[in-house]
PDB file of N, CA and C in Angstrom:
ATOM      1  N   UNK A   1       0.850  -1.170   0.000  1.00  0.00           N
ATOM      2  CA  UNK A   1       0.000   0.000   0.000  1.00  0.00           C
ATOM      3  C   UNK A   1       0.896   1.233   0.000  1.00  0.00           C
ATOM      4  N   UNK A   2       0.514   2.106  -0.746  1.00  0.00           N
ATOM      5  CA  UNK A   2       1.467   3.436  -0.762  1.00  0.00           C
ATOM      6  C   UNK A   2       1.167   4.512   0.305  1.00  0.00           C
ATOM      7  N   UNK A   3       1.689   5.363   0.674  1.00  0.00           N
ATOM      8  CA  UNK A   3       1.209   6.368   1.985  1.00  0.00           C
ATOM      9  C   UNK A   3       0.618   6.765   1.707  1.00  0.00           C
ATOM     10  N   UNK A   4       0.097   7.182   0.107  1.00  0.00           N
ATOM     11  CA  UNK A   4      -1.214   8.749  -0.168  1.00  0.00           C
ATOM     12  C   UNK A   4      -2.282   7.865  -0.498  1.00  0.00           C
ATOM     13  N   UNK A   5      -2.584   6.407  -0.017  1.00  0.00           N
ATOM     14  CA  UNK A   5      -3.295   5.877  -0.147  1.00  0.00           C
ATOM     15  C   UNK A   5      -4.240   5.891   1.266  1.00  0.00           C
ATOM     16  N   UNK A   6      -3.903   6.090   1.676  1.00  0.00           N
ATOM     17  CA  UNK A   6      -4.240   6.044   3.735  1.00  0.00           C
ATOM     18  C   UNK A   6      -3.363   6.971   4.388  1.00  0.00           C
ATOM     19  N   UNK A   7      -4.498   7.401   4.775  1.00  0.00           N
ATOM     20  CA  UNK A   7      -3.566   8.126   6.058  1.00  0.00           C
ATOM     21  C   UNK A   7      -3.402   7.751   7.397  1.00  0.00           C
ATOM     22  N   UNK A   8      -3.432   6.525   7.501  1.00  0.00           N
ATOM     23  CA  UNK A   8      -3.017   6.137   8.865  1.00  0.00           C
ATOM     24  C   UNK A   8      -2.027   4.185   8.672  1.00  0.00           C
ATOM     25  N   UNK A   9      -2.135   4.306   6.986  1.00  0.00           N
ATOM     26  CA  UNK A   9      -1.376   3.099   6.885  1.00  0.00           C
ATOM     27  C   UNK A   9      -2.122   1.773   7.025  1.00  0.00           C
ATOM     28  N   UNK A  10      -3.424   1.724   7.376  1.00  0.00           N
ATOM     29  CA  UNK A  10      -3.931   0.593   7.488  1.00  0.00           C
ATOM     30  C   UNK A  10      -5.283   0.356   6.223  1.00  0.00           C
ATOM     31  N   UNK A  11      -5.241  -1.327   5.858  1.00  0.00           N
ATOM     32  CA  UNK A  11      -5.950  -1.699   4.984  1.00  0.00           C
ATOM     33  C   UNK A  11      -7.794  -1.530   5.441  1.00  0.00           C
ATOM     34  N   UNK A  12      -8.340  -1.068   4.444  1.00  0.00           N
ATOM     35  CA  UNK A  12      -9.714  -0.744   5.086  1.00  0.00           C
ATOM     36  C   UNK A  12     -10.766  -1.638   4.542  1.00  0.00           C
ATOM     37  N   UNK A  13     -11.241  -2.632   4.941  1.00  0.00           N
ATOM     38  CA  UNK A  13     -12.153  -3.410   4.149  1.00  0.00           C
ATOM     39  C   UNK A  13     -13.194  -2.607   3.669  1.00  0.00           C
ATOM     40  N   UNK A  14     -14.055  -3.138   2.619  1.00  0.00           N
ATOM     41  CA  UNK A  14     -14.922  -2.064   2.428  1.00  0.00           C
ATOM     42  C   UNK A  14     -16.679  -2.783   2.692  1.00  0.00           C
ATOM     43  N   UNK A  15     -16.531  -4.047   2.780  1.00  0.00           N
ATOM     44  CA  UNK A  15     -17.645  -4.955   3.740  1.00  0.00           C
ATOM     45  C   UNK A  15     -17.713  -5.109   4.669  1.00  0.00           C
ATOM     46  N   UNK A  16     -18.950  -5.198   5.616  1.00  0.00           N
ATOM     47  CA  UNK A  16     -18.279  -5.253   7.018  1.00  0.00           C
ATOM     48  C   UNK A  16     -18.691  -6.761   7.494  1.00  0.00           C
ATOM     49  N   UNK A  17     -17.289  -6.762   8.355  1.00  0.00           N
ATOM     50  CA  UNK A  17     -17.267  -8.288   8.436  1.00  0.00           C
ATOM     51  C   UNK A  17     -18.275  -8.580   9.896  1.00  0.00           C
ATOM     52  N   UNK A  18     -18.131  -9.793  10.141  1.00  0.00           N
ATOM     53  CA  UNK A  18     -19.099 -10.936  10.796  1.00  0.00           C
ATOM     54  C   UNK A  18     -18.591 -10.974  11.937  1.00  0.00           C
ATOM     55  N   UNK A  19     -18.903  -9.867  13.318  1.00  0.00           N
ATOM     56  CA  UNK A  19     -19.452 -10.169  14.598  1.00  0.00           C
ATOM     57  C   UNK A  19     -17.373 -10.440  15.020  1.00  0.00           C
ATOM     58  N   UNK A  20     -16.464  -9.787  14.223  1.00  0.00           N
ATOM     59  CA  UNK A  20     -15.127  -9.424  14.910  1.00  0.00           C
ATOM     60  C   UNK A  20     -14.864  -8.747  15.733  1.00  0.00           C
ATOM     61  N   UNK A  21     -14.619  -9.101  17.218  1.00  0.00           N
ATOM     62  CA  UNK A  21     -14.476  -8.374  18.228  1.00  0.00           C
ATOM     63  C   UNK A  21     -12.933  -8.194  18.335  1.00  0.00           C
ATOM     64  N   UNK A  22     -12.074  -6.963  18.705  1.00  0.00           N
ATOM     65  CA  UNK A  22     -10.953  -6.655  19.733  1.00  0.00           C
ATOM     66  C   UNK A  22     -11.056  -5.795  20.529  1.00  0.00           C
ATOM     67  N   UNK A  23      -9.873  -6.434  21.046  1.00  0.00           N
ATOM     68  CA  UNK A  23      -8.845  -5.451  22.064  1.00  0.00           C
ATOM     69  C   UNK A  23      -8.000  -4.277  21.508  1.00  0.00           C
ATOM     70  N   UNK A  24      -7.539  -3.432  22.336  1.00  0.00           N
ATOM     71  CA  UNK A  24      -6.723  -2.506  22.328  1.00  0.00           C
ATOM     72  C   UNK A  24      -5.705  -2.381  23.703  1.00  0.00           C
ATOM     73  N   UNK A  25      -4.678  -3.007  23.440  1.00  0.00           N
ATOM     74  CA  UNK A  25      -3.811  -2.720  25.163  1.00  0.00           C
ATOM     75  C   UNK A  25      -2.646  -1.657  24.864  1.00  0.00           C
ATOM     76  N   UNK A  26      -2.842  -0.598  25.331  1.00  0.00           N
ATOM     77  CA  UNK A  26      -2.279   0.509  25.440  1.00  0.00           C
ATOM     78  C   UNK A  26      -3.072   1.672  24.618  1.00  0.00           C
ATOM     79  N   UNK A  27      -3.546   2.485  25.419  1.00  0.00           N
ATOM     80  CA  UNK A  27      -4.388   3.417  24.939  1.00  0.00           C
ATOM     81  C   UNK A  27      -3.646   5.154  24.717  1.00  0.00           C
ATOM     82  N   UNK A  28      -2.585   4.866  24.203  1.00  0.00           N
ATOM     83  CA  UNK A  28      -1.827   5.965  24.248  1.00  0.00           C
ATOM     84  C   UNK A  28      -1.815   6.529  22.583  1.00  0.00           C
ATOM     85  N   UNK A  29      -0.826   7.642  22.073  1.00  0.00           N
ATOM     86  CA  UNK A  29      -1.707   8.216  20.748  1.00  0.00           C
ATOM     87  C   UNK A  29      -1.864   7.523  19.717  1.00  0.00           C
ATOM     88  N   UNK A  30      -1.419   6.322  19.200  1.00  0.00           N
ATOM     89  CA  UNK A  30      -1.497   5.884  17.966  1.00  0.00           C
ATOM     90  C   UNK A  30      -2.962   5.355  18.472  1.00  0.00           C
ATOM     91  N   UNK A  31      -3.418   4.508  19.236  1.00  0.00           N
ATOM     92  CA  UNK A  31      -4.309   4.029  19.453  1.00  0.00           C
ATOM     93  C   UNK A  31      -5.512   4.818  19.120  1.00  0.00           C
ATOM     94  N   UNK A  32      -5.870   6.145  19.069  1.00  0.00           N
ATOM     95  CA  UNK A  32      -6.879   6.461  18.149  1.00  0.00           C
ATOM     96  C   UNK A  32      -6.880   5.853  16.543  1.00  0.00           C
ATOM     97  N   UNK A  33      -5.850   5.889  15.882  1.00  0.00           N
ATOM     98  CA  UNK A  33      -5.614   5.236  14.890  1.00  0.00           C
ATOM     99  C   UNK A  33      -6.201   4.038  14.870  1.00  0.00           C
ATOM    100  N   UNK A  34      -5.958   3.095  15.669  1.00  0.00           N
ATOM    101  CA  UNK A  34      -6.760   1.476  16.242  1.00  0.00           C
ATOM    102  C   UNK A  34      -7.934   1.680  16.410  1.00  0.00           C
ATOM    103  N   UNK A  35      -8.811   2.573  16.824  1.00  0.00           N
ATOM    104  CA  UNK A  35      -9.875   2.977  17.456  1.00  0.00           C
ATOM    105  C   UNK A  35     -10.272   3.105  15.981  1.00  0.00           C
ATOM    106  N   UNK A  36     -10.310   3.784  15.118  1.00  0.00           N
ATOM    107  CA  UNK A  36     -10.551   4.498  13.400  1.00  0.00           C
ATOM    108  C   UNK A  36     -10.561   2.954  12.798  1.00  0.00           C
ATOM    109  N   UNK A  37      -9.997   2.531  12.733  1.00  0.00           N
ATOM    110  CA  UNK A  37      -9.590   1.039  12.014  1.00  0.00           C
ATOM    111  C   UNK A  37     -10.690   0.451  12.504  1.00  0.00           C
ATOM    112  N   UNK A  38     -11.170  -0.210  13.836  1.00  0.00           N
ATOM    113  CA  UNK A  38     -12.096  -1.099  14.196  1.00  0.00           C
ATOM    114  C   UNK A  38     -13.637  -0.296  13.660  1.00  0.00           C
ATOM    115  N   UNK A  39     -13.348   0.938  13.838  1.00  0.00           N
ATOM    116  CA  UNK A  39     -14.707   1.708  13.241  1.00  0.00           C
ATOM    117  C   UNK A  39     -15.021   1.693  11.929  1.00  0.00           C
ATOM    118  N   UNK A  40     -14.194   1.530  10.828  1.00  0.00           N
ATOM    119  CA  UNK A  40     -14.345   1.714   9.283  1.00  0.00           C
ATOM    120  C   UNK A  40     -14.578   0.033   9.116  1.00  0.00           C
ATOM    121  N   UNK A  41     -14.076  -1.046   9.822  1.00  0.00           N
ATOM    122  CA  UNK A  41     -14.229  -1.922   9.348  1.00  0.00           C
ATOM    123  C   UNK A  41     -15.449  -3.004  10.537  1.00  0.00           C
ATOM    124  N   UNK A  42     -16.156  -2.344  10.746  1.00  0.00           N
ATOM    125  CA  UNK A  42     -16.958  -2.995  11.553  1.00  0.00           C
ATOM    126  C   UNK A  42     -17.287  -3.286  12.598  1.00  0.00           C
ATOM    127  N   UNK A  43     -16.024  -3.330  13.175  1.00  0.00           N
ATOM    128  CA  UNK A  43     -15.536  -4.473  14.054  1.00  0.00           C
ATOM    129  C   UNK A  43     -16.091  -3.785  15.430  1.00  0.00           C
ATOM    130  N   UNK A  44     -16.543  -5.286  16.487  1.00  0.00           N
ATOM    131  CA  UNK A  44     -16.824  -4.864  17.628  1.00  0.00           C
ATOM    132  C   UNK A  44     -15.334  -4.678  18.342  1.00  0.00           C
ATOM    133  N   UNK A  45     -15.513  -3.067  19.355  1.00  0.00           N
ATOM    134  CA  UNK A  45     -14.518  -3.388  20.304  1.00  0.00           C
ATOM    135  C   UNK A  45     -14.715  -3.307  21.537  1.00  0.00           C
ATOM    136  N   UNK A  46     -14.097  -4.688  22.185  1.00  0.00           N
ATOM    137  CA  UNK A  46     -14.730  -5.295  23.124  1.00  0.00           C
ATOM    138  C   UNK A  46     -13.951  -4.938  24.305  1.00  0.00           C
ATOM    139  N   UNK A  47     -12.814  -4.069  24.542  1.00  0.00           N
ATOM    140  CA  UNK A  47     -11.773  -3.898  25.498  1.00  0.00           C
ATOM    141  C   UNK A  47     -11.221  -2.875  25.439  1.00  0.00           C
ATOM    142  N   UNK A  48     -10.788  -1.882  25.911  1.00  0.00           N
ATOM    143  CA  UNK A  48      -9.453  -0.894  26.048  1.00  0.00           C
ATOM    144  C   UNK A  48      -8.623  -1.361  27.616  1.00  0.00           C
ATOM    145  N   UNK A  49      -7.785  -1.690  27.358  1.00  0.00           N
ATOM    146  CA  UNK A  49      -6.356  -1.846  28.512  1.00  0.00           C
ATOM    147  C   UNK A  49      -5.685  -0.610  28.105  1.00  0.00           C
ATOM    148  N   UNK A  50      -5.171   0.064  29.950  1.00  0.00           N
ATOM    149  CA  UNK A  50      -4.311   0.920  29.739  1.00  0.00           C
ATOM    150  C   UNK A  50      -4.112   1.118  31.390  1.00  0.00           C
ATOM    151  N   UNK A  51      -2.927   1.222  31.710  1.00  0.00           N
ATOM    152  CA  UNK A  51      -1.941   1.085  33.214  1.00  0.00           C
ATOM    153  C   UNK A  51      -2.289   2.201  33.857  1.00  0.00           C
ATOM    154  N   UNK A  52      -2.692   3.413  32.910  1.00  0.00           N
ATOM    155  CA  UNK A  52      -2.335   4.992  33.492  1.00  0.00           C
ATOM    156  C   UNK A  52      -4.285   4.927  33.260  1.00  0.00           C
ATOM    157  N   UNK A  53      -4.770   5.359  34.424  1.00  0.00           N
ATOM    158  CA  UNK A  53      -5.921   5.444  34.919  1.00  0.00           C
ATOM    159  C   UNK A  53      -6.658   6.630  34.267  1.00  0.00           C
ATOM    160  N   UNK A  54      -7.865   6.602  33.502  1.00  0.00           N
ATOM    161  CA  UNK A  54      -8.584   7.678  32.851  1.00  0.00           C
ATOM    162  C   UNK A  54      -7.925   7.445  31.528  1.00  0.00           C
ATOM    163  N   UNK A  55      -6.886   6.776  31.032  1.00  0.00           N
ATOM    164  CA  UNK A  55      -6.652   6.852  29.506  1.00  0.00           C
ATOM    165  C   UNK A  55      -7.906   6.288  28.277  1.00  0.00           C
ATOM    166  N   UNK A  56      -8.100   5.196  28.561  1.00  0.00           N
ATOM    167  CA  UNK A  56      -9.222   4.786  28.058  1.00  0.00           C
ATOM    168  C   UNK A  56     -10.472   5.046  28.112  1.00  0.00           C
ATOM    169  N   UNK A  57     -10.844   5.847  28.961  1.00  0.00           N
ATOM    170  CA  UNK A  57     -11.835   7.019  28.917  1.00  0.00           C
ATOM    171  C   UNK A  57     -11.607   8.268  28.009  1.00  0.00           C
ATOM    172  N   UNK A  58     -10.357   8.745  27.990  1.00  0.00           N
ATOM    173  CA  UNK A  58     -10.073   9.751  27.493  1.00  0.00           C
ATOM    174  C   UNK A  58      -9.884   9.250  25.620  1.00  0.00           C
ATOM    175  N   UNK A  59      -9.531   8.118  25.456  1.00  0.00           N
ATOM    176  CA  UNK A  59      -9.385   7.660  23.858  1.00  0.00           C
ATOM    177  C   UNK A  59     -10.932   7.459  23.733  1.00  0.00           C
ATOM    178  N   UNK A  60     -11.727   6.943  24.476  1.00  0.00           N
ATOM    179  CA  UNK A  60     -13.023   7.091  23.704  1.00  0.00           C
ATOM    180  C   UNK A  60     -13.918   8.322  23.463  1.00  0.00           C
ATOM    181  N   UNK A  61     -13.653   9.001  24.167  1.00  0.00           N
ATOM    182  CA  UNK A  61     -13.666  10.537  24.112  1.00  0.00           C
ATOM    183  C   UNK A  61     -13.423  11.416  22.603  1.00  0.00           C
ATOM    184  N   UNK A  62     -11.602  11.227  22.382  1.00  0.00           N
ATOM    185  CA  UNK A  62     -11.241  11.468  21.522  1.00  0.00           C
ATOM    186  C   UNK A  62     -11.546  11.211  20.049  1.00  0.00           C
ATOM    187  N   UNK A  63     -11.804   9.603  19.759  1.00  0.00           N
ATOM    188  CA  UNK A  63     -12.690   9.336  18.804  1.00  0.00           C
ATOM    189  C   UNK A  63     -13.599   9.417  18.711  1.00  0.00           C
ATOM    190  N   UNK A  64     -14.577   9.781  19.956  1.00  0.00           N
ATOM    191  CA  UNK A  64     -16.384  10.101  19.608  1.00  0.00           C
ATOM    192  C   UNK A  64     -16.734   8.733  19.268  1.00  0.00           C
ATOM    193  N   UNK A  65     -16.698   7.842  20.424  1.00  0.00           N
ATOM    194  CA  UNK A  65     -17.031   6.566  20.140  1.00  0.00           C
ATOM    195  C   UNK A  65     -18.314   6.507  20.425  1.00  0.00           C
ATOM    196  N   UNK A  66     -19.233   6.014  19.130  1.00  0.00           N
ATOM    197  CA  UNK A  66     -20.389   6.323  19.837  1.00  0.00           C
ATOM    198  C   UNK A  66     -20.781   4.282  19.733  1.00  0.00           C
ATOM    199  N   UNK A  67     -20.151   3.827  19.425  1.00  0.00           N
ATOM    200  CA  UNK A  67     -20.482   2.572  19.722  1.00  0.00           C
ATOM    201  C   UNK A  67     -20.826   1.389  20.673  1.00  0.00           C
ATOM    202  N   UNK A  68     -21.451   0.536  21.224  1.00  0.00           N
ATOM    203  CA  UNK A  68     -21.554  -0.142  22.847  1.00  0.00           C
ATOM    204  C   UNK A  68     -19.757   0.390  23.586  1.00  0.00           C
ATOM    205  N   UNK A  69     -20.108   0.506  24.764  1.00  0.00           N
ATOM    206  CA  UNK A  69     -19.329   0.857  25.511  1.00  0.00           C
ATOM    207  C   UNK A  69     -18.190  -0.354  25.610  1.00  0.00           C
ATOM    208  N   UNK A  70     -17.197  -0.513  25.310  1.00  0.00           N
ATOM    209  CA  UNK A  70     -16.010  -1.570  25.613  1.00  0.00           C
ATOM    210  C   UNK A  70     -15.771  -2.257  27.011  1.00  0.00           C
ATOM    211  N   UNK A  71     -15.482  -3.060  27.196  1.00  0.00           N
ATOM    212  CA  UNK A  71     -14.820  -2.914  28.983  1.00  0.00           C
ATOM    213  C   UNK A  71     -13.483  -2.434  28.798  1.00  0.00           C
ATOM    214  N   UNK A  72     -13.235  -1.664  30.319  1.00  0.00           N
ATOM    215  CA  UNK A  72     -11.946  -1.290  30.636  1.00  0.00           C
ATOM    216  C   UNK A  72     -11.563  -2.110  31.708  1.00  0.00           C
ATOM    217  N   UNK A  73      -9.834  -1.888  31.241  1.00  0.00           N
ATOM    218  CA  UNK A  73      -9.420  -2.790  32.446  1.00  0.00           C
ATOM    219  C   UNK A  73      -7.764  -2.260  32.679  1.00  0.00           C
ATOM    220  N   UNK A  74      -7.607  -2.608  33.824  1.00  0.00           N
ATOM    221  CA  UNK A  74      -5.875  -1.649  34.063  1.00  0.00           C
ATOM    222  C   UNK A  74      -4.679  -2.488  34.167  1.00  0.00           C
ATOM    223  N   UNK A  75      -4.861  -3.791  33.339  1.00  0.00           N
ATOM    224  CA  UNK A  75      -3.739  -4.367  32.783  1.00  0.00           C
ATOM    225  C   UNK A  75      -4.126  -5.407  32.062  1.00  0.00           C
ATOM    226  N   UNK A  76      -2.984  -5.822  31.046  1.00  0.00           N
ATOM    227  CA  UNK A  76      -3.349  -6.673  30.290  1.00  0.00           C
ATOM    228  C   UNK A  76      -3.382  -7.850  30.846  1.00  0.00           C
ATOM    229  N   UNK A  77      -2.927  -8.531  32.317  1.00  0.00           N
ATOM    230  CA  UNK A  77      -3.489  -9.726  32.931  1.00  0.00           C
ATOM    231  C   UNK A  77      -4.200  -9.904  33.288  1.00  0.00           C
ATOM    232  N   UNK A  78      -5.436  -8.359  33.812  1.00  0.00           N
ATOM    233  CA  UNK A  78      -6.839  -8.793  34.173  1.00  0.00           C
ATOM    234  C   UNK A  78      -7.242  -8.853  33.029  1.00  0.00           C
ATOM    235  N   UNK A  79      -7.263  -8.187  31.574  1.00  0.00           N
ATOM    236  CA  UNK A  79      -8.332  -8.290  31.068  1.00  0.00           C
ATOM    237  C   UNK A  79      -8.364  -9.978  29.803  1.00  0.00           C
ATOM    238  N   UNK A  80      -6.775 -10.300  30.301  1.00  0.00           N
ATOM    239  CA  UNK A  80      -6.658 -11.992  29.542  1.00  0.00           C
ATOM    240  C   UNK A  80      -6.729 -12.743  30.397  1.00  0.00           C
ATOM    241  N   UNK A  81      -7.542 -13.152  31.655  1.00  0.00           N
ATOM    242  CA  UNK A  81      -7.971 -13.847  32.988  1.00  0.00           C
ATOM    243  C   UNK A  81      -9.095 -14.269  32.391  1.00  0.00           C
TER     244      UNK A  81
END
C-alpha cells in the first residue's frame, strides 16, 4: 500500500465483516488510529487496557465513540484472565 493511499497506513475493508471483536492494550496516541480502524471496518470493540488510569476514557472521548461501551481494564493480565 502506498502512503497517499491512507492516512493512517492501514488496509480498510470495504464490507463489514461478521461479529469481529478486539482489544486494544495501550491506549496511548497511535491508538486512536486502532480505534478508526475497528470503526471503518466494523468491528466490535470489546476492550481498552491501559496502566495509566482515565486513559481509556479519554481515547473514547477522543474518537467520539459512539459505539456499545467496551470494557476497561488496568492491565493486560486482568483483562486476559
Amino acid at each position: 500500500m502506498r502512503p497517499s493511499e491512507s492516512s493512517i497506513f492501514l488496509p480498510v475493508v470495504r464490507k463489514r465483516c461478521c461479529n469481529m471483536k478486539c482489544a486494544i492494550i495501550g491506549c496511548g496516541r497511535i491508538a486512536l488510529n486502532h480505534v478508526k480502524a475497528v470503526r471503518a471496518n466494523g468491528f466490535e470493540l470489546a476492550a481498552l487496557c491501559d496502566t495509566a488510569s482515565g486513559k481509556a476514557e479519554g481515547l473514547l472521548e477522543r474518537a467520539e465513540w459512539d459505539g456499545p461501551a467496551p470494557r476497561i481494564y488496568g492491565g493486560h493480565g486482568e483483562m486476559l484472565a
